[in-house]
Protein backbone atom coordinates (compact mmCIF):
# COMPACT_ATOMS: atom_id res chain seq x y z
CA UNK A 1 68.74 83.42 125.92
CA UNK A 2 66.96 85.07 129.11
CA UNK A 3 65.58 88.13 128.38
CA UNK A 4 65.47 87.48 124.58
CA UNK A 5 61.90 87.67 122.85
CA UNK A 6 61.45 85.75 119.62
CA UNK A 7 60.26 87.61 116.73
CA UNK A 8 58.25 84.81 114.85
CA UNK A 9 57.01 84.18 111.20
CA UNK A 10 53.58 83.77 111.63
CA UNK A 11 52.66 83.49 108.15
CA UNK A 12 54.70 80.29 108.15
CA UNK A 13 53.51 76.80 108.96
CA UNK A 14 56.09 73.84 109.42
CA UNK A 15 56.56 70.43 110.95
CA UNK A 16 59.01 67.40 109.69
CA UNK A 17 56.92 64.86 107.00
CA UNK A 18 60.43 62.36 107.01
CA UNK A 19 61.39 63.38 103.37
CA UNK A 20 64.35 62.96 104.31
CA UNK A 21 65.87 65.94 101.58
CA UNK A 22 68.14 67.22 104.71
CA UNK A 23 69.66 63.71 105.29
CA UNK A 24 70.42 63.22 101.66
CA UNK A 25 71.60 66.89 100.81
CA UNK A 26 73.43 68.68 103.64
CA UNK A 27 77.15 67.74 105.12
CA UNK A 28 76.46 67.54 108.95
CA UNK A 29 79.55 68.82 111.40
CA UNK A 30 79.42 68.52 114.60
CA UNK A 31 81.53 69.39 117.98
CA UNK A 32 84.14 67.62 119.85
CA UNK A 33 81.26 66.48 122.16
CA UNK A 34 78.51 65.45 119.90
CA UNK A 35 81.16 63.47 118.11
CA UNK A 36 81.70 61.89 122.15
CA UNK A 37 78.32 61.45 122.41
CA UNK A 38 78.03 59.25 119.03
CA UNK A 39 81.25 57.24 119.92
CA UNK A 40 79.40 56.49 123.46
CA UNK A 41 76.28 55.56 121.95
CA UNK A 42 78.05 52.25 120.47
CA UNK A 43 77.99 53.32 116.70
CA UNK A 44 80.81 51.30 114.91
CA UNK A 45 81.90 51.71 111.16
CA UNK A 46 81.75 48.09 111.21
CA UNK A 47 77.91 48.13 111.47
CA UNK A 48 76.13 46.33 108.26
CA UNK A 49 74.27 49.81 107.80
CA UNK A 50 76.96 51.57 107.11
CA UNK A 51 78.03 49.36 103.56
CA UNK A 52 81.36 50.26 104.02
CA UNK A 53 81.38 54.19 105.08
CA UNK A 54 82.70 55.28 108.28
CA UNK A 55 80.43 56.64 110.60
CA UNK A 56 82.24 59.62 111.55
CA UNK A 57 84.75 61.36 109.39
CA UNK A 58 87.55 64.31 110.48
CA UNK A 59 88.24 65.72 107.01
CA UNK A 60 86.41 69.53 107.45
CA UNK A 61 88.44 72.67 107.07
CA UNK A 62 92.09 73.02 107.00
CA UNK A 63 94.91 70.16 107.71
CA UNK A 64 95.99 71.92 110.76
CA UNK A 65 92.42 72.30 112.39
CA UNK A 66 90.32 69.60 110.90
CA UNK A 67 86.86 69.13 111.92
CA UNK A 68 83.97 66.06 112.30
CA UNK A 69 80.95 65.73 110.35
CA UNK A 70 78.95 62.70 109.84
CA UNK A 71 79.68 60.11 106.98
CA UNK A 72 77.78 60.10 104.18
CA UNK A 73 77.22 57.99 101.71
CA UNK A 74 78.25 58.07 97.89
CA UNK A 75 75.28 59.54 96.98
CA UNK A 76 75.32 62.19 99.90
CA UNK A 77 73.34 60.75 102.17
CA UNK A 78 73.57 60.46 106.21
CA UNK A 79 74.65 57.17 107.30
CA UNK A 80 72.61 56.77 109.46
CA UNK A 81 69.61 57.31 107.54
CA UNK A 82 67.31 54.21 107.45
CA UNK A 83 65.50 53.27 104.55
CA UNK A 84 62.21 54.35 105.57
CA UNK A 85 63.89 57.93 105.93
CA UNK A 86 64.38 58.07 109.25
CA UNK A 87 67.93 58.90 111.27
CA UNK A 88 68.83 55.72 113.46
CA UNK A 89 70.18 57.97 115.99
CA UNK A 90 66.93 59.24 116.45
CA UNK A 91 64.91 56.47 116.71
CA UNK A 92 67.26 54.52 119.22
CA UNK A 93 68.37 57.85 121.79
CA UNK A 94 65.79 59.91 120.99
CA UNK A 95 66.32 63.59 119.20
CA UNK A 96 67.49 65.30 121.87
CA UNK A 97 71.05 63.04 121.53
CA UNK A 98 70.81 64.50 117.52
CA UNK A 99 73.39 66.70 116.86
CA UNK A 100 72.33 70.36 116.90
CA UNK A 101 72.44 71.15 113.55
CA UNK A 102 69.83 68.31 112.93
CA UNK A 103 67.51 69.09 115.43
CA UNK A 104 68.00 72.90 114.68
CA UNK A 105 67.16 72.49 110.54
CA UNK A 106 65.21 74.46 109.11
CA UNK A 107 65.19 77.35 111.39
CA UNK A 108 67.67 79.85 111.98
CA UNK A 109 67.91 81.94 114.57
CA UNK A 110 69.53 85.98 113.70
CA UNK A 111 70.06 88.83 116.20
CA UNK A 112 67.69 91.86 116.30
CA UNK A 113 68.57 94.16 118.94
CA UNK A 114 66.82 92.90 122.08
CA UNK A 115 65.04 90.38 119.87
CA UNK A 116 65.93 87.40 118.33
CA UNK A 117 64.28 87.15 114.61
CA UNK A 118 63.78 82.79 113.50
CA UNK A 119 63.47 82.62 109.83
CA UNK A 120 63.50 79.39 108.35
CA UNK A 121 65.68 77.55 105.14
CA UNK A 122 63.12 76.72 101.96
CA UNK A 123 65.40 74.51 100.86
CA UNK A 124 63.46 71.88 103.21
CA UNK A 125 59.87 71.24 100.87
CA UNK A 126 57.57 71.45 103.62
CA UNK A 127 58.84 74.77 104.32
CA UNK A 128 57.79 75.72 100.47
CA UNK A 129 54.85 73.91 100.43
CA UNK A 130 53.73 75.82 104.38
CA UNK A 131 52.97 72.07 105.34
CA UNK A 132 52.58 71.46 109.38
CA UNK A 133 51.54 73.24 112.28
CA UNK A 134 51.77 76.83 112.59
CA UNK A 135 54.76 78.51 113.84
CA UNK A 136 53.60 80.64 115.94
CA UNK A 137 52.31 77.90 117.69
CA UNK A 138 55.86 76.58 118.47
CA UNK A 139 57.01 79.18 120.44
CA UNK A 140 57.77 77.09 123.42
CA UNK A 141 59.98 74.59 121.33
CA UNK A 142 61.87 77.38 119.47
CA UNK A 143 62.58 79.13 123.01
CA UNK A 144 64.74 75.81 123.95
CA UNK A 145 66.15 75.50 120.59
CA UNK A 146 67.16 79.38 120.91
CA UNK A 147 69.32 78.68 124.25
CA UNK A 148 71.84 75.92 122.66
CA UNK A 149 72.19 78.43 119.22
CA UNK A 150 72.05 81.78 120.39
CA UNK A 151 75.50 82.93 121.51
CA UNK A 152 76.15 84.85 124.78
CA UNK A 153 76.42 88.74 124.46
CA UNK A 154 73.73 88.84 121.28
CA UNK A 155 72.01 91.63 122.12
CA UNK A 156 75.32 93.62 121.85
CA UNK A 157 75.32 93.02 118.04
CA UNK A 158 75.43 95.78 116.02
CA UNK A 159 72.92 96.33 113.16
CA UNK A 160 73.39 95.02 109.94
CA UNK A 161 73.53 98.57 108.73
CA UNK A 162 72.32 100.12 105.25
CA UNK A 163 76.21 99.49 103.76
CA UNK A 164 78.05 98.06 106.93
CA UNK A 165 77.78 96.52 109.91
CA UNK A 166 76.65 99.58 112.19
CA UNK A 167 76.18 102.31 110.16
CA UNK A 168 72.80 102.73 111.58
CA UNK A 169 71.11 101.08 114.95
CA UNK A 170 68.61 98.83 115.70
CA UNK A 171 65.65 101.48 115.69
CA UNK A 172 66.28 103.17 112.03
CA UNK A 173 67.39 99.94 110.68
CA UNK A 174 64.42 98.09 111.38
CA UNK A 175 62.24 100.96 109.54
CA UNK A 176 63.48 100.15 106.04
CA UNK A 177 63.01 96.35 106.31
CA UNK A 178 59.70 96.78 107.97
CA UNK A 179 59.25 98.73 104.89
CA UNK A 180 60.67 96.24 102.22
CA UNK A 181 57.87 93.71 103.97
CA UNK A 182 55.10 96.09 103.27
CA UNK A 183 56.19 96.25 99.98
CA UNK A 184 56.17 92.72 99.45
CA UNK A 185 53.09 92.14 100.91
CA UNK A 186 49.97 92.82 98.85
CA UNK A 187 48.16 89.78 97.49
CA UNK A 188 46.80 90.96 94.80
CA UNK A 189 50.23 92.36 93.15
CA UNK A 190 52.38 89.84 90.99
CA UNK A 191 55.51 89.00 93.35
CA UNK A 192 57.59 90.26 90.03
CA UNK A 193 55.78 93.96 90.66
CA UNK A 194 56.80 93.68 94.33
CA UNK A 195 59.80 92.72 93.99
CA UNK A 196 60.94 95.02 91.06
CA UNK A 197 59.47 97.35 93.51
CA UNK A 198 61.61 96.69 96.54
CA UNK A 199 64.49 97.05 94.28
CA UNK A 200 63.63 100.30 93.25
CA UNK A 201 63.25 101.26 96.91
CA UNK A 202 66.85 99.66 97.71
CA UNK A 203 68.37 101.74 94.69
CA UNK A 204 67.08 105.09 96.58
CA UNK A 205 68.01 103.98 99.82
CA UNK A 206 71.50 103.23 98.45
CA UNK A 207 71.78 107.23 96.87
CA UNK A 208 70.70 108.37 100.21
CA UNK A 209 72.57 109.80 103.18
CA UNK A 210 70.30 109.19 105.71
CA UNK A 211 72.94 109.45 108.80
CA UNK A 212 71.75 112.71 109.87
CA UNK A 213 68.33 112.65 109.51
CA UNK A 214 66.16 112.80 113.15
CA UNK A 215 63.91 109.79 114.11
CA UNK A 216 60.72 111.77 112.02
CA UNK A 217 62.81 112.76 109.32
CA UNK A 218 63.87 109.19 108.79
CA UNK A 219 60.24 107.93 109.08
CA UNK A 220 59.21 110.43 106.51
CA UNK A 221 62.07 109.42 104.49
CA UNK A 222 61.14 106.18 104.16
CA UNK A 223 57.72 106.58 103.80
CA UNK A 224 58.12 109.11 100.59
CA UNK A 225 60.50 106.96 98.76
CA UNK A 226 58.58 104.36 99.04
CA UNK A 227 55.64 105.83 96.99
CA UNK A 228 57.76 107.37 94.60
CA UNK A 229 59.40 103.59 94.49
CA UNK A 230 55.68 102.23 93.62
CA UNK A 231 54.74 105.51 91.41
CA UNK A 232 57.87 105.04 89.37
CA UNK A 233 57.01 101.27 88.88
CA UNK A 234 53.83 101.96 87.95
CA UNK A 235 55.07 104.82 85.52
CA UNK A 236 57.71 102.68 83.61
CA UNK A 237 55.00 99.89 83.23
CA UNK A 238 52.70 102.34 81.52
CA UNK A 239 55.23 103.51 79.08
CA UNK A 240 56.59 100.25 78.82
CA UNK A 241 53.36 98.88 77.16
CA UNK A 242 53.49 95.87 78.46
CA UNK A 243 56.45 94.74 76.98
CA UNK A 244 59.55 93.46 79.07
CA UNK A 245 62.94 94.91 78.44
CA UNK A 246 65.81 92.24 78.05
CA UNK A 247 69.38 92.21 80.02
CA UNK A 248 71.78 94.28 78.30
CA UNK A 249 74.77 92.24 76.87
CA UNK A 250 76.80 92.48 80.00
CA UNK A 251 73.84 91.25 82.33
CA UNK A 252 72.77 88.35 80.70
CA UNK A 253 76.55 87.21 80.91
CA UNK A 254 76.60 88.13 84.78
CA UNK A 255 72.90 86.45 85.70
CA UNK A 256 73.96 83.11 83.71
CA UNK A 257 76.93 83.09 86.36
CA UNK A 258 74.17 83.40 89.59
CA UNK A 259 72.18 80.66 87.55
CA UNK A 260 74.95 78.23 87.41
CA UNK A 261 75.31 78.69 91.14
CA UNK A 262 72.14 77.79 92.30
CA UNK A 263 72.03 75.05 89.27
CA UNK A 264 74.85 73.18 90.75
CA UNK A 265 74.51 69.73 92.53
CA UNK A 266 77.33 69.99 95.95
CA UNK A 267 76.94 66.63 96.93
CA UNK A 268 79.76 64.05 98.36
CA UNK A 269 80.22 62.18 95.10
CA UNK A 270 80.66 65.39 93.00
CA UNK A 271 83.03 67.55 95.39
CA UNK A 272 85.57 64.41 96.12
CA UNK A 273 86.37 63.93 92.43
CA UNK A 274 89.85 65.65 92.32
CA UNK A 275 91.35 67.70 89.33
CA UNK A 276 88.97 65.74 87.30
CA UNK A 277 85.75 66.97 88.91
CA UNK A 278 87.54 70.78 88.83
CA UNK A 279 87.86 70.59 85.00
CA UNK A 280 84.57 69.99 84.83
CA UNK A 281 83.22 72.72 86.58
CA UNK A 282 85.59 74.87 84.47
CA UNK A 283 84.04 73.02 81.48
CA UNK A 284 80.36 74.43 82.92
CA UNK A 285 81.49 77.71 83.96
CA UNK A 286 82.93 78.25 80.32
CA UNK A 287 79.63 77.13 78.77
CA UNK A 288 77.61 79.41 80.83
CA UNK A 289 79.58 82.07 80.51
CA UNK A 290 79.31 81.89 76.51
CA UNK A 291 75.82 81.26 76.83
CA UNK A 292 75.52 79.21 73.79
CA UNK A 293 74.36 75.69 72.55
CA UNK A 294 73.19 73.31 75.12
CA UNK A 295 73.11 73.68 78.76
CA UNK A 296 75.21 71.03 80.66
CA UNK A 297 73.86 68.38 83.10
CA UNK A 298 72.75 70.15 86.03
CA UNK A 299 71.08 68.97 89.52
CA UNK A 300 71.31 64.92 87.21
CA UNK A 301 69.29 66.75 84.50
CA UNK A 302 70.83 65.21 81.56
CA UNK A 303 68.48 66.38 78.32
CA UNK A 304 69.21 68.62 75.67
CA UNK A 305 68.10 72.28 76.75
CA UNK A 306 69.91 75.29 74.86
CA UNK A 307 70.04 78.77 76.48
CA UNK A 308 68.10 80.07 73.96
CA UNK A 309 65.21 77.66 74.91
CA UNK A 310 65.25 79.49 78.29
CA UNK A 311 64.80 82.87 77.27
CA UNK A 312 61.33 82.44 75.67
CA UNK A 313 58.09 82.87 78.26
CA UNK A 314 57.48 79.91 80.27
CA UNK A 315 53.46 81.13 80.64
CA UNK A 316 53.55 83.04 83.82
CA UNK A 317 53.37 81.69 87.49
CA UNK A 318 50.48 80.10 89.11
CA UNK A 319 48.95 81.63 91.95
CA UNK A 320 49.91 78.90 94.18
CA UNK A 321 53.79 80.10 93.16
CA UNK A 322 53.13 83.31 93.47
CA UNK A 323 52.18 82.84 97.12
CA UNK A 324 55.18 80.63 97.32
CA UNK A 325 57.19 83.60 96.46
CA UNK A 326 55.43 86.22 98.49
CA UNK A 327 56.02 84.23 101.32
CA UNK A 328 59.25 82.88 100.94
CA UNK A 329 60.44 86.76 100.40
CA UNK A 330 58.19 87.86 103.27
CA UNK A 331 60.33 84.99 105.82
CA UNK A 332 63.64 85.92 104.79
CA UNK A 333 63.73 90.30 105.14
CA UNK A 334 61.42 89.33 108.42
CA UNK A 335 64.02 86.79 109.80
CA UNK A 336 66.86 89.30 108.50
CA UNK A 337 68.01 86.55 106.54
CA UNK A 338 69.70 88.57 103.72
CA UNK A 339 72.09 90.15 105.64
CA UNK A 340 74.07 90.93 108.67
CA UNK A 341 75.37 88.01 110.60
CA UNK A 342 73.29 85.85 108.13
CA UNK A 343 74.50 86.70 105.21
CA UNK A 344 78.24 86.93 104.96
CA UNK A 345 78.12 90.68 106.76
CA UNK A 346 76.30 92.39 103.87
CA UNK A 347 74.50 95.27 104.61
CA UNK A 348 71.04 96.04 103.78
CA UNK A 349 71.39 97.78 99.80
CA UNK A 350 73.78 94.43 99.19
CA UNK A 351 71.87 91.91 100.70
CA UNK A 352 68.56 92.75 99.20
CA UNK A 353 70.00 92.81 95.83
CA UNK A 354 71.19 89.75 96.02
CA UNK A 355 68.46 87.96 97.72
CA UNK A 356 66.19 89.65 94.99
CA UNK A 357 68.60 88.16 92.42
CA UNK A 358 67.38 84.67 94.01
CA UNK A 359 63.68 85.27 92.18
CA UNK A 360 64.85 85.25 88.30
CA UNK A 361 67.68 82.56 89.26
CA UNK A 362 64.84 80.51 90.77
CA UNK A 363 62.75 81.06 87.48
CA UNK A 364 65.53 80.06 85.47
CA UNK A 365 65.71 77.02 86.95
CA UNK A 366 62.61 75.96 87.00
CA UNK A 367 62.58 76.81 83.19
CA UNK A 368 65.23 74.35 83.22
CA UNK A 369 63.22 71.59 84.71
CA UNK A 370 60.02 72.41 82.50
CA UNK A 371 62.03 72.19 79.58
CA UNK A 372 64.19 69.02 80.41
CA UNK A 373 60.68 67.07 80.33
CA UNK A 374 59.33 68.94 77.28
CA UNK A 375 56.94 70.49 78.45
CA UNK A 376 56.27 74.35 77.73
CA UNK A 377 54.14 76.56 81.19
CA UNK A 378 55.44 76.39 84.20
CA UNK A 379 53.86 74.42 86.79
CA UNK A 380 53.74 74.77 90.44
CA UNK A 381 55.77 71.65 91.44
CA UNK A 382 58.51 72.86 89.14
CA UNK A 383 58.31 76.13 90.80
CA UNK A 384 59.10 74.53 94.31
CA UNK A 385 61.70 72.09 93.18
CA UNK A 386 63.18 75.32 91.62
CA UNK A 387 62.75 77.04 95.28
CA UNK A 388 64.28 74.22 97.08
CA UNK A 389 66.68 74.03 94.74
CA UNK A 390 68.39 77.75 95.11
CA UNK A 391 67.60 78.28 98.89
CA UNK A 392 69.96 75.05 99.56
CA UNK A 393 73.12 77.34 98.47
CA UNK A 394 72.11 81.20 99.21
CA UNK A 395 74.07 82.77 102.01
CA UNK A 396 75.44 78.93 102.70
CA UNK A 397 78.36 78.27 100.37
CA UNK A 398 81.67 80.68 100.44
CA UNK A 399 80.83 81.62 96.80
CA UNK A 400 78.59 84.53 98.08
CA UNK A 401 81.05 85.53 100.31
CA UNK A 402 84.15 86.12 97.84
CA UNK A 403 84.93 89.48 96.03
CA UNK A 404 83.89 88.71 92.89
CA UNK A 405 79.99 87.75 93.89
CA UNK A 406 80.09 90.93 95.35
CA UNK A 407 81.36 93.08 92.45
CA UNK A 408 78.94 91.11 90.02
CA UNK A 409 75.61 92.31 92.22
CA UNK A 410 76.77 95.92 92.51
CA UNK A 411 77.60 95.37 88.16
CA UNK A 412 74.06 94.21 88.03
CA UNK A 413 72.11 96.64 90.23
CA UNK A 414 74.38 99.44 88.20
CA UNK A 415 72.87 98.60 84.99
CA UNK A 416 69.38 98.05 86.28
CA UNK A 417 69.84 94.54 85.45
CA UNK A 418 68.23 93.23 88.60
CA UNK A 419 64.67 94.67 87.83
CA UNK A 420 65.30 93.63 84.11
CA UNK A 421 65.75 89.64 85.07
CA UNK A 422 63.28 89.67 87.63
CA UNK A 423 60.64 90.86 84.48
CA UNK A 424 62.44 89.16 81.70
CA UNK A 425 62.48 85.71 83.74
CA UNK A 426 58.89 86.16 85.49
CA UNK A 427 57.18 85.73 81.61
């Protein structure tokens, strides 16, 4: 990590409040020597904590290369989580004896030339809700958390590139995110304007050969389609009057297939059920995909909720949400957490897409929520959930990294589908 500078979010506040959502949510691996360390520490499956479920269990990855992770309870939860949400480990070693992903959660750490950029997972609430000290202020912390994550040779990482990995270096790269940021930034702009903006800017980036432009040509590349990205926005609105177009036939299909992914519930008791638990995800996937009738149980939301229900206007967002947004959007294309190394190799055009595909998916769920309890506006608590929620599975399950994910954003940015849900969902 010497010689590495840390390129912070400093619009970003965080410290742990002992929710406890991590214990209960994620599947914990560790090494060959944390698992050491754990045995040494005089953990036994026989402990009465542990009601029965081993401590440690070897059942990651393929037969022939299995891997550790902690045991979890039933209901997904860390065994050694207490029941005043605190981890046992913790609180008789001290965190430093933690395993790494633990103590690392909820930052993450990406390469950026001769900088390292630390972004941070909203699937944690106090993330969403910017609880906790600044971060900015925890520079010193981060710096030690950077040498145990941050693998040797970094700074030889090629640049995530406008359609693959090193297409373009550091320099030119870093000119359209900077630029995706300023986009996203005013305060005073819905985060639906924004973002519909962005994508507009990705959609002439992506038409663009830009690989023999000089360093000024490139800067006054970006610069002009970046007006004409807010001009055109501002022109379609005004012709638009006002009124939102819908997804065309073959988008609503498509986005009802990214809803269902961030609507699912991964934990231990639902992906150990065997063929049985498999049928039922077909079951889901074929209701989804027709799009008719009642939604089924999702995230232990058992109430009757068709899809029509969700395609009426939910009343806007709140202005607390819409700063949720801004910043959660403002984190991610800072901490380059769309693309490159984290996000499945994508370049820039794909990973923006899909990260701005998060925003209606989001919405969708939260609609979801709202209209489980019978209510009718969104509110800013469902917002978060919603938040929480999505940013739990983007860019950390292998469904965004198969073929077909793929060929369904470039299907949806093709039709002009993207801009269309972010709108149609943003009511």
């Amino acid at each position: 990590m010497d010689g590495f500078g840390l390129q912070l979010p400093t619009i970003q506040n965080w410290s742990c409040h002992s929710c406890s959502e991590c214990c209960t949510r994620h599947v914990v691996e560790i090494t060959e020597e944390e698992r050491q360390r754990i045995v040494d520490q005089g953990w036994s499956d026989d402990d009465e904590f542990t009601e029965g479920t081993p401590v440690l269990v070897r059942d990651l990855g393929p037969f022939w290369n299995r891997r550790w992770r902690l045991g979890q309870k039933p209901n997904g939860a860390c065994v050694f989580l207490d029941g005043q949400g605190l981890c046992r480990i913790h609180a008789k070693f001290g965190e430093p004896t933690k395993p790494l992903a633990c103590r690392v959660y909820p930052y993450a750490f990406h390469p950026q030339g001769r900088q390292v950029a630390v972004s941070l997972r909203y699937s944690c609430p106090s993330v969403v809700e910017n609880k906790g000290r600044p971060v900015a202020e925890q520079e010193s912390e981060l710096k030690e958390m950077a040498v145990e994550v941050v693998p040797a040779g970094v700074t030889q990482a090629p640049a995530p590139g406008l359609r693959r990995t090193g297409d373009l270096d550091w320099l030119p790269f870093r000119q359209f995110v900077n630029s995706l940021e300023v986009l996203m930034t005013p305060p005073d702009v819905p985060v639906a304007t924004k973002l519909a903006t962005a994508v507009r800017f990705i959609d002439m980036v992506a038409e663009a050969r830009v690989d023999r432009l000089s360093d000024q040509q490139l800067s006054d590349f970006v610069e002009i389609i970046c007006e004409a990205a807010q001009s055109e926005l501002e022109a379609a609105g005004e012709s638009a009057g006002g009124q939102d177009q819908p997804l065309s036939a073959t988008g609503r299909l498509l986005f009802r297939m990214f809803a269902s992914q961030y609507a699912r519930n991964d934990s231990l008791s639902n992906w150990r059920t065997g063929l049985m638990g498999r049928f039922r995800l077909l079951r889901v996937g074929t209701r989804f995909a027709l799009g008719r009738g009642r939604i089924p149980p999702l995230q232990d939301i058992d109430q009757p909720v068709t899809f029509d229900r969700l395609e009426e206007p939910f009343g806007g967002l709140t202005p607390q949400a819409e700063e949720m947004f801004t910043r959660y959007f403002r984190v991610k294309i800072r901490g380059l957490q769309f693309c490159g190394r984290a996000f499945f190799g994508f370049g820039l055009v794909e990973g923006f897409r899909s990260l701005a595909l998060v925003f209606p998916s989001m919405l969708w769920l939260a609609r979801f929520i709202v209209a489980s309890d019978g209510r009718e506006r969104l509110e800013t608590a469902d917002v978060a959930k919603a938040i929480e929620l999505a940013d739990h599975y983007h860019g950390y399950t292998p469904q965004f990294n198969r073929h077909q994910y793929r060929w369904q954003v470039a299907m949806m940015a093709r039709g002009g589908d993207i801009s269309r849900a972010i709108n149609w969902y943003s009511r």
